[in-house]
Protein backbone atom coordinates (compact mmCIF):
# COMPACT_ATOMS: atom_id res chain seq x y z
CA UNK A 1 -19.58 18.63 25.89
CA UNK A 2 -21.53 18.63 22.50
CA UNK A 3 -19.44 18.92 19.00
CA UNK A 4 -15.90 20.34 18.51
CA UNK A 5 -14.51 21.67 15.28
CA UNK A 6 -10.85 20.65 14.93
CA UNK A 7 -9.01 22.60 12.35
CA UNK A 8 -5.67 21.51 12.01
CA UNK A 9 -2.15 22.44 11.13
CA UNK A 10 0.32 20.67 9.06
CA UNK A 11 3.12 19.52 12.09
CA UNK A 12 0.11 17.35 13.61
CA UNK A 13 -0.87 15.76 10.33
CA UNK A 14 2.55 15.03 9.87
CA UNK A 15 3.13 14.16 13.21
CA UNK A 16 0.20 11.18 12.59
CA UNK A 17 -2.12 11.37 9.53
CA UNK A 18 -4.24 8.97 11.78
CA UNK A 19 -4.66 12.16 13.51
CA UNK A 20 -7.92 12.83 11.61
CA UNK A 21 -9.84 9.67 12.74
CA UNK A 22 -9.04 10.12 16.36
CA UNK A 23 -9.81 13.96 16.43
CA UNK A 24 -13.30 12.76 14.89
CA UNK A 25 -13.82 10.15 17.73
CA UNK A 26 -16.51 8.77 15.35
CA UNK A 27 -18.59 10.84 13.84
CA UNK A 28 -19.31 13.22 17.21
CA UNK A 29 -16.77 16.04 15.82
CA UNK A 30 -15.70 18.16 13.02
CA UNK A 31 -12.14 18.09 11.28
CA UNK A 32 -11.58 21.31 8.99
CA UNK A 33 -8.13 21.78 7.28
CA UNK A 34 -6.96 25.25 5.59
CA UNK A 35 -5.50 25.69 2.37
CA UNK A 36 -2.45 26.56 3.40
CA UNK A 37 -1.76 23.38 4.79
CA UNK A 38 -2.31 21.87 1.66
CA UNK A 39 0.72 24.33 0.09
CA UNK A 40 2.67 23.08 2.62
CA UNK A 41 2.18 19.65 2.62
CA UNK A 42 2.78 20.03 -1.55
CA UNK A 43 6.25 21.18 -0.61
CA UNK A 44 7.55 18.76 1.85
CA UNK A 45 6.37 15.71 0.17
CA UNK A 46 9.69 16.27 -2.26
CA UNK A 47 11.86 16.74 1.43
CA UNK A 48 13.45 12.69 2.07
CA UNK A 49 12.59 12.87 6.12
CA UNK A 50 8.99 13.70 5.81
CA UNK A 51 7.33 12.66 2.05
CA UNK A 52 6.51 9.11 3.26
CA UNK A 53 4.32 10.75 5.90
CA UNK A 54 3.08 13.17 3.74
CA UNK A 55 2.07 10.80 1.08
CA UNK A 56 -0.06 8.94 4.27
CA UNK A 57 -1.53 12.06 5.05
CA UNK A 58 -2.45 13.42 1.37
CA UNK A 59 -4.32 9.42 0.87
CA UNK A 60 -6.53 9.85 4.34
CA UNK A 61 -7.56 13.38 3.17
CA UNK A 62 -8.48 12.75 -0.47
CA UNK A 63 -10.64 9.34 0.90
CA UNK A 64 -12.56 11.71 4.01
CA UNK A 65 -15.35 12.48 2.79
CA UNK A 66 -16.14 14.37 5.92
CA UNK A 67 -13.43 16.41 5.81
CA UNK A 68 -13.79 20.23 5.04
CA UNK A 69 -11.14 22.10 3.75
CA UNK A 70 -10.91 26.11 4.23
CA UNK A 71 -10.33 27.94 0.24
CA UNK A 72 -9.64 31.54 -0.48
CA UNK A 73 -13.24 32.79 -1.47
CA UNK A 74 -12.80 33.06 -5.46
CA UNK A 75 -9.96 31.29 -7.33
CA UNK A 76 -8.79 34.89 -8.84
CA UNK A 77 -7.35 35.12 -5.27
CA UNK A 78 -4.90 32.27 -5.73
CA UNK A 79 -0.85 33.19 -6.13
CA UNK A 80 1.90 32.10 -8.07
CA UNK A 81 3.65 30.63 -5.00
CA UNK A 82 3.09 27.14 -6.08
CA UNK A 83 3.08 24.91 -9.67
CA UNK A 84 -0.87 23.55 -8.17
CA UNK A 85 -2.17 27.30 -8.18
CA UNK A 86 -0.83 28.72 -11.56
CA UNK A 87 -2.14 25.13 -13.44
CA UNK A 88 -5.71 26.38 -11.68
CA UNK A 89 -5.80 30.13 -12.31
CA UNK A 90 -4.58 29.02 -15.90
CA UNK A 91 -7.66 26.57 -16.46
CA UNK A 92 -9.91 29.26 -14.70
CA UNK A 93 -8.65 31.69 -16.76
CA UNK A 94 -9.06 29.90 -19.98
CA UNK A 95 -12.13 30.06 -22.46
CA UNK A 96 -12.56 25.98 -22.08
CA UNK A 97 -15.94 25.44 -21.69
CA UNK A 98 -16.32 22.69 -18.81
CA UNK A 99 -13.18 21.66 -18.50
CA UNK A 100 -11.44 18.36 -16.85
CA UNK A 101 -8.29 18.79 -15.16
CA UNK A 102 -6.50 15.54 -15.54
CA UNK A 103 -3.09 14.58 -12.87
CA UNK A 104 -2.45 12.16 -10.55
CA UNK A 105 -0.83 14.52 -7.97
CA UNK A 106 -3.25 13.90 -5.24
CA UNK A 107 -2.66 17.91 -4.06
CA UNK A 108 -3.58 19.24 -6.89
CA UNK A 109 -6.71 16.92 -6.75
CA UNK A 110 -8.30 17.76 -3.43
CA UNK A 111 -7.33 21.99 -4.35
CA UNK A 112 -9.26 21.28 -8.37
CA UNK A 113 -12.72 19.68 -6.16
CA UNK A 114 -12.80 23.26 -3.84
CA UNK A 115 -12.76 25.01 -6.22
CA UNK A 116 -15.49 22.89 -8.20
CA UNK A 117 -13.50 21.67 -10.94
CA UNK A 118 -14.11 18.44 -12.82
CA UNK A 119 -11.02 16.59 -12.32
CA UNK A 120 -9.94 12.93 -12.81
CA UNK A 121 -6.56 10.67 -12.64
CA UNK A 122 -5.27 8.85 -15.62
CA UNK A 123 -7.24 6.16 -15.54
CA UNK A 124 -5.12 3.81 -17.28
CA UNK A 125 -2.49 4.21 -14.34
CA UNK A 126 -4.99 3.49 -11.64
CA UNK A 127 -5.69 -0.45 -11.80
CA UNK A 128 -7.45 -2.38 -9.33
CA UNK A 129 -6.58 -2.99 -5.94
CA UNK A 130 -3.42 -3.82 -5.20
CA UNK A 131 -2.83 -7.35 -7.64
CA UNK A 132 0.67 -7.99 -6.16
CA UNK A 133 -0.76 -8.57 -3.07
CA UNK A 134 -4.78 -9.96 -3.57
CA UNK A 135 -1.73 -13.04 -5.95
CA UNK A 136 0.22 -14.27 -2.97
CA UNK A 137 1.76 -16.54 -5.55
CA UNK A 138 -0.65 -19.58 -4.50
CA UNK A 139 -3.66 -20.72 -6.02
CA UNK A 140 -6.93 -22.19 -3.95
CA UNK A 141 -8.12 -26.00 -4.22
CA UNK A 142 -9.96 -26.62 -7.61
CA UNK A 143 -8.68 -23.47 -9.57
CA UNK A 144 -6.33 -24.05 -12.09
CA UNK A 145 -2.82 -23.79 -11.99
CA UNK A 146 -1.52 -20.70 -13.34
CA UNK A 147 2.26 -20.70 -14.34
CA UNK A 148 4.96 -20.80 -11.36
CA UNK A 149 2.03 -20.65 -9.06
CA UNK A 150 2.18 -22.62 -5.69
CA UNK A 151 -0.70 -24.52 -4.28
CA UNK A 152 -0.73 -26.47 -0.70
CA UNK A 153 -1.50 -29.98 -0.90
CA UNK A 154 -1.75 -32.25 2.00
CA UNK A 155 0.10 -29.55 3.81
CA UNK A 156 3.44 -29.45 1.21
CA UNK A 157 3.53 -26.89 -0.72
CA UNK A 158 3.57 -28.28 -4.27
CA UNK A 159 5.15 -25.56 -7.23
CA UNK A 160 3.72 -25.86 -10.80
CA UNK A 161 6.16 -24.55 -13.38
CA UNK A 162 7.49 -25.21 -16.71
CA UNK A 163 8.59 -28.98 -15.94
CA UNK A 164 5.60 -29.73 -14.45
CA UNK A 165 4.43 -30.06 -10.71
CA UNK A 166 6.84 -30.97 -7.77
CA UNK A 167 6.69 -31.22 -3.94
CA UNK A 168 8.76 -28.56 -1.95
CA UNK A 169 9.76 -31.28 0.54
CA UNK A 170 13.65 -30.05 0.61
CA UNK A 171 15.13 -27.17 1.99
CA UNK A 172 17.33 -24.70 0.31
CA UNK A 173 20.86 -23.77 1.52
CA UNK A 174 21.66 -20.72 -0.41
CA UNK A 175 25.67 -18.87 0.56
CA UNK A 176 25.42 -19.67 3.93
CA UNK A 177 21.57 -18.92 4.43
CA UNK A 178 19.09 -21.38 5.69
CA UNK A 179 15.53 -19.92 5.46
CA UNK A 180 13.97 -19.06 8.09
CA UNK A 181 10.30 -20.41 7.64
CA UNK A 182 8.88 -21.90 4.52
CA UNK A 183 8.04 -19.17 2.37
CA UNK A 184 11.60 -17.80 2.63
CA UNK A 185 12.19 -21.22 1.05
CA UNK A 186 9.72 -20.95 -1.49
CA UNK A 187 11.08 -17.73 -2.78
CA UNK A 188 14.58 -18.94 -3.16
CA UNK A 189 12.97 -21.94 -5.22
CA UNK A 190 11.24 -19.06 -7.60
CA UNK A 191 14.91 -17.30 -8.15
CA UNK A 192 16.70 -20.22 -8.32
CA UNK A 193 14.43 -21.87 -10.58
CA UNK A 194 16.59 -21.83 -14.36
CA UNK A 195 12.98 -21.37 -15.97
CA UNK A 196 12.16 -18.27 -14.77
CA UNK A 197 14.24 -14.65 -15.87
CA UNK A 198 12.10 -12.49 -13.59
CA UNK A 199 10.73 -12.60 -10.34
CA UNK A 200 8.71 -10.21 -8.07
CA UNK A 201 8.66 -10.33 -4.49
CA UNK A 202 5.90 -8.60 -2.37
CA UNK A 203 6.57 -8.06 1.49
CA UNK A 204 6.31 -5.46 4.38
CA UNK A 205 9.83 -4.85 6.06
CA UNK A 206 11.61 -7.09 7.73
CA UNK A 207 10.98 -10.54 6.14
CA UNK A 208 14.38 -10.88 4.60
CA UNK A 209 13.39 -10.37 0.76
CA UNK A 210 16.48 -8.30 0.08
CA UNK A 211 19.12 -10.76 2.13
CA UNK A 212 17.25 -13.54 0.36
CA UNK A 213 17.44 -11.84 -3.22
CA UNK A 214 21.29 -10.68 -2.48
CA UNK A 215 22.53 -14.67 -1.23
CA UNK A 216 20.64 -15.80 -4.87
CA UNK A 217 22.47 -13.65 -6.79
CA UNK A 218 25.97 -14.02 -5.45
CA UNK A 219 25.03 -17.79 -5.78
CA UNK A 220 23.83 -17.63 -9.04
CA UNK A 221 26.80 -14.84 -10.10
CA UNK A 222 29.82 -16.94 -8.28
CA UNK A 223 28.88 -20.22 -7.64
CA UNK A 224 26.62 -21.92 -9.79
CA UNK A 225 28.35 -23.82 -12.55
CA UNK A 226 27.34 -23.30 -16.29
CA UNK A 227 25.89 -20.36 -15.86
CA UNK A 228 25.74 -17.01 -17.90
CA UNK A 229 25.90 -14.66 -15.03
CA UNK A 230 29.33 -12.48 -14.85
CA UNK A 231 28.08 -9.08 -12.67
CA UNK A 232 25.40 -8.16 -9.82
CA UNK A 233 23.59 -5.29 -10.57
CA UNK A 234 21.36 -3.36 -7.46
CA UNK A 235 19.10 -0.80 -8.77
CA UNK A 236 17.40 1.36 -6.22
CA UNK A 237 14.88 4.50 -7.20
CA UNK A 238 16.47 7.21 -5.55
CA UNK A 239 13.01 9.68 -5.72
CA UNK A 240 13.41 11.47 -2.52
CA UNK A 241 16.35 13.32 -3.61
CA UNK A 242 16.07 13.56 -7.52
CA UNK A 243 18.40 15.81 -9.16
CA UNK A 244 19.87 17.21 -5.57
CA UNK A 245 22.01 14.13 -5.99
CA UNK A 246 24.44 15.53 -8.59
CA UNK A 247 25.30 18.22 -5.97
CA UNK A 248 26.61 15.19 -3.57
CA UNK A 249 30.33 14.75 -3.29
CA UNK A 250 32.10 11.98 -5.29
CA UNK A 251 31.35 9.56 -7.85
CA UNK A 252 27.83 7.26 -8.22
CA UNK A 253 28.68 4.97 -5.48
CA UNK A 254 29.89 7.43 -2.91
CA UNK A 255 26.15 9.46 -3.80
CA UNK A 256 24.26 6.81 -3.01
CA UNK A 257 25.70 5.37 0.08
CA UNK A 258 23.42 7.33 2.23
CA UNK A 259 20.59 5.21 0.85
CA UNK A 260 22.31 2.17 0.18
CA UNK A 261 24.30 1.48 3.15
CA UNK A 262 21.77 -1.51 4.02
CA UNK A 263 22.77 -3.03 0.93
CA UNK A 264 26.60 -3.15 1.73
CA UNK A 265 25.65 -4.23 5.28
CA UNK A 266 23.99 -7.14 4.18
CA UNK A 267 26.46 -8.12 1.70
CA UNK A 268 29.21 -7.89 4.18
CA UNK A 269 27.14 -10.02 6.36
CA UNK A 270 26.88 -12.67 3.36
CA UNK A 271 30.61 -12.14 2.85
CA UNK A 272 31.36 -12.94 6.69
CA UNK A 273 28.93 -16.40 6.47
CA UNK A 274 30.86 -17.55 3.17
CA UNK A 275 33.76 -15.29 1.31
CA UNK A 276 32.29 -13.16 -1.46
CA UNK A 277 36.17 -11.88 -2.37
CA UNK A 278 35.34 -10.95 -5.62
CA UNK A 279 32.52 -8.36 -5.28
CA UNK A 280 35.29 -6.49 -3.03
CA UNK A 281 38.26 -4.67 -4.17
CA UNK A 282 40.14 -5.37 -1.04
CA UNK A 283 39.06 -8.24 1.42
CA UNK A 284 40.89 -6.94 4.16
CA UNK A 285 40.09 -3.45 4.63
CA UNK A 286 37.21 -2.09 7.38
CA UNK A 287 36.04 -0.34 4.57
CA UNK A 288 34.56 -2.46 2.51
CA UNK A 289 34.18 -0.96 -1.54
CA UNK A 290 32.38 -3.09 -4.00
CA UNK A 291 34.53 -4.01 -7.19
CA UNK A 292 32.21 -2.62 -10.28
CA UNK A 293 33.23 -5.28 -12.29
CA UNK A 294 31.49 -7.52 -10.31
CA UNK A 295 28.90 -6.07 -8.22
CA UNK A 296 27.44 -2.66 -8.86
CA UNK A 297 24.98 -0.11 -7.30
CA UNK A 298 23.30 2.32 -9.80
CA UNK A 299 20.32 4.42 -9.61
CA UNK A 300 17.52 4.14 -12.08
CA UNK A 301 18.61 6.74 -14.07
CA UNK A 302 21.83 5.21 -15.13
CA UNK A 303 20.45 2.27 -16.43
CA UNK A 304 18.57 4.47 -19.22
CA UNK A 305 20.77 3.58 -22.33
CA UNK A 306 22.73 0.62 -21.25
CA UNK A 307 22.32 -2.58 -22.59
CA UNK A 308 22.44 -5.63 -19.47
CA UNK A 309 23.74 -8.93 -20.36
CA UNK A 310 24.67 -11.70 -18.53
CA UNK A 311 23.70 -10.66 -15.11
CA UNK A 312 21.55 -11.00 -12.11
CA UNK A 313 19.66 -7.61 -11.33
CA UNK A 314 18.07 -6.71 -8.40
CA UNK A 315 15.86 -3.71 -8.51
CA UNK A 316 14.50 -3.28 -4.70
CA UNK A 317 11.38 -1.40 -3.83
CA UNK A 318 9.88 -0.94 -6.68
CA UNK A 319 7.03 0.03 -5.65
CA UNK A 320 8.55 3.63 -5.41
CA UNK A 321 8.53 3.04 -9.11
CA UNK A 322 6.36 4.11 -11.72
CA UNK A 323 4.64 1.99 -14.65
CA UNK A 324 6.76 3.85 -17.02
CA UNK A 325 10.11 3.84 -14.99
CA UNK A 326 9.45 -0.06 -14.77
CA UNK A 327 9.21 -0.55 -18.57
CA UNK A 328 12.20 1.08 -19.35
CA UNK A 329 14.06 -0.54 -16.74
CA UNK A 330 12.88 -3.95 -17.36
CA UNK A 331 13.47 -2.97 -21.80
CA UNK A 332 17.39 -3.02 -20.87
CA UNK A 333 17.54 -6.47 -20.15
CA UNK A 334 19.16 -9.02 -23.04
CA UNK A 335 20.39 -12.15 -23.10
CA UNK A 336 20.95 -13.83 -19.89
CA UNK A 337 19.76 -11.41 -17.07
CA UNK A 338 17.55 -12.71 -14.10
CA UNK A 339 15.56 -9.98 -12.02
CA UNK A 340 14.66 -9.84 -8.82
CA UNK A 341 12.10 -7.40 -8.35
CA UNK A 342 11.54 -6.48 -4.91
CA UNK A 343 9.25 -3.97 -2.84
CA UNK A 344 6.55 -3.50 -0.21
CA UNK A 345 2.68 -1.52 -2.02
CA UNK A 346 2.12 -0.52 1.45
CA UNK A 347 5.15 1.62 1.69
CA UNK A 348 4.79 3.99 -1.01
CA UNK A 349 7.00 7.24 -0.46
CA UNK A 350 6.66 8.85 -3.91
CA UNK A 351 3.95 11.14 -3.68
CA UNK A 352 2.47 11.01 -7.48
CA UNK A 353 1.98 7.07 -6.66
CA UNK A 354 -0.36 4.57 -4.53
CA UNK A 355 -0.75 1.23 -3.36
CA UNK A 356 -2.01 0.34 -6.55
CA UNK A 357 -0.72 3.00 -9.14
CA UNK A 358 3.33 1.84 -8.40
CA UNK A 359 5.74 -0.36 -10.37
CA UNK A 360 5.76 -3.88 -8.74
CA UNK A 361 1.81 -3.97 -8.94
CA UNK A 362 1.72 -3.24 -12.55
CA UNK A 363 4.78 -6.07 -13.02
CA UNK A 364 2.27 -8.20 -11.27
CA UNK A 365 -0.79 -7.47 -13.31
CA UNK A 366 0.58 -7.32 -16.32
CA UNK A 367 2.98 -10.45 -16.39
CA UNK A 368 0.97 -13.15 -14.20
CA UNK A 369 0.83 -16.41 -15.72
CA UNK A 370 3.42 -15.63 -18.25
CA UNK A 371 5.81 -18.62 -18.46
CA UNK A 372 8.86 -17.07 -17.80
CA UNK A 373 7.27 -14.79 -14.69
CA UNK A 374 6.68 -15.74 -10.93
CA UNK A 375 5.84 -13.57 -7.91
CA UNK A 376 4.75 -14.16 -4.49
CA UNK A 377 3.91 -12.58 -1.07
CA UNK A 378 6.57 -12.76 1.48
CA UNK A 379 5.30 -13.66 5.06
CA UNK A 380 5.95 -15.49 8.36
CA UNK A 381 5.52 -15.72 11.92
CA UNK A 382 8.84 -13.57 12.49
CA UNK A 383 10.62 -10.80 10.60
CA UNK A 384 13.97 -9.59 11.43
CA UNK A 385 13.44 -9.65 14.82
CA UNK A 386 11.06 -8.88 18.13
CA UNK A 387 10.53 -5.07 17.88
CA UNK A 388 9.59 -5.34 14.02
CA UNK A 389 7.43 -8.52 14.29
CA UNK A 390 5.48 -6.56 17.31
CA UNK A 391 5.21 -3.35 14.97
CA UNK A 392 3.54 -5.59 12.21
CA UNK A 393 1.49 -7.42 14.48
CA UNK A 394 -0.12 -4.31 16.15
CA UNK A 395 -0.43 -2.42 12.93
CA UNK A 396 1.33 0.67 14.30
């Protein structure tokens, strides 16, 4: 039937950003893609339903090389509608002689190259591929150990910290939760371990890294003896809905129950396997309400200022996180805290961000090998159950 050309409009790109490759069946067709879908795409990848998908979709378009994308005819013809189009007719408009637009907003990228402009992304913010997952926390046979690195030997998983090497022969039994395959176990040995303050964990969905990091900390916060640990703090980057939350009803906990809800869930669960009274005001209510004396759910923002002491924090996917959100976070920490940073590279909703340009990879290639620093890759033959271990497996 000889060569088609596809052009195509933002619901199927956000229907499947894979759309592209199929369309192209190879290299036997043509994919074209107006402007206007790029305006469009620039304002839904701010809506919390959608911006994941987006952010898939903006990736596969900037990497096509093949890809054509449909421009008014002279940039003098571009509106005010839209922050991307007044930063261009403003550089266009200047008397710069050659100039290099510089942003990581992927959007604004692609629009700069149509119109011929020299543009590049902050180079300092765009490392290598993605370190927290090319360091799965193990070293190879004949390398040298690197601190709180694993290495298999003999087919036991020996851990080289601060003390020394040791076998991982035992099994840990953390609140009520046995892990479910040895890795689990490894990471409850890295935020258990007494040498370590912070530790990243790397993982898609489903392999238990929050459950894991939440039975450590009420451990480490309730039960372990001689400890400094008095409060659990959970620290979530709320980006999807940015300043829109200060028009939601009620106080800090009640805004961010819509996107914490898994949290409680899986506390309650811990709470059912072993009583947790303490993080709850009342033990016997349905409605379950987290005492803030003890166990507290906070957005980044809030942290900003404070000063944390003598407690276990939990900051979960960080990779939603930027390199400067991460230092600032991580700069609030005094005496006594252990963090448990936790997040997946591969699931990266905030749009000015990539697999590699996020929070937990920079953690990872900044701190590796530092005494007092461990990470590793979450992984196993199951995650949290059938459909989600069939969804990773076929690479839906």
């Amino acid at each position: 039937m000889g060569q088609k050309n596809f052009v195509l409009d933002t619901n199927v790109l956000i229907e499947n950003p894979k759309c592209i490759a199929t369309l192209r069946n190879g290299v036997e067709n043509k994919i074209h893609i107006p402007y206007t879908v790029l305006t469009e795409l620039d304002k839904l990848k701010r809506d919390q339903r959608v911006g994941h998908i987006v952010t898939q979709a903006i990736q596969l378009i900037l990497n096509d090389e093949l890809l054509t994308i449909f421009r008014p005819e002279f940039a003098e013809t571009l509106t005010d509608a839209t922050a991307d189009d007044r930063i261009l007719k403003e550089t266009f408009h200047s008397e710069i002689e050659e100039p290099i637009l510089v942003t990581n907003d992927r959007i604004l990228q692609i629009k700069a190259g149509l119109y011929n402009l020299k543009c590049e992304g902050y180079k300092d913010s765009n490392p290598f591929r993605s370190d927290s997952q090319l360091y799965t926390g193990f070293i190879e046979e004949g390398e040298d150990p690197i601190a709180n690195c694993f290495r298999w030997e003999h087919g036991t998983p020996v851990f080289y910290g601060a003390g020394g090497s040791k076998q991982i022969s035992y099994t840990h039994n953390v609140w009520g939760v046995k892990p479910r395959n040895i890795y689990q176990n490894l990471a409850l040995e890295l935020m258990l371990n007494n040498d370590i303050n912070l530790v990243s964990i790397q993982s898609e969905a489903g392999y238990g890294k929050t459950f894991l990091a939440l039975a450590s900390a009420l451990y480490l916060a309730l039960e372990k003896k001689d400890n400094p640990y008095e409060k659990v703090y959970l620290v979530k980057p709320i980006w999807e809905i940015g300043s829109k939350m200060g028009f939601l009803p009620g106080n800090v906990e009640e805004k961010m129950q819509p996107y914490t809800r898994y949290i409680k869930d899986l506390a309650v669960k811990l709470h059912e396997q072993r009583p947790a009274n303490r993080i709850f005001i009342d033990n016997d209510s349905d409605q379950y309400r987290f005492n803030q004396k003890k166990f507290e759910i906070l957005p980044i923002a809030y942290i900003r200022g404070m000063n944390l002491d003598n407690c276990v924090v939990i900051i979960d996917e960080m990779q939603n996180m930027s390199r400067a959100e991460v230092r600032a976070m991580l700069t609030r920490m005094g005496e006594g805290v252990k963090c448990l940073c936790l997040g997946d590279t591969r699931q990266v909703d905030n749009p000015y961000l990539n697999e590699s340009n996020n929070g937990l990879n920079w953690v990872v290639k900044k701190l590796k090998n530092n005494k007092e620093y461990a990470h590793m890759v979450l992984k196993g033959e199951k995650s949290r159950g059938p459909i989600t271990d069939m969804v990773i497996k076929s690479g839906l």
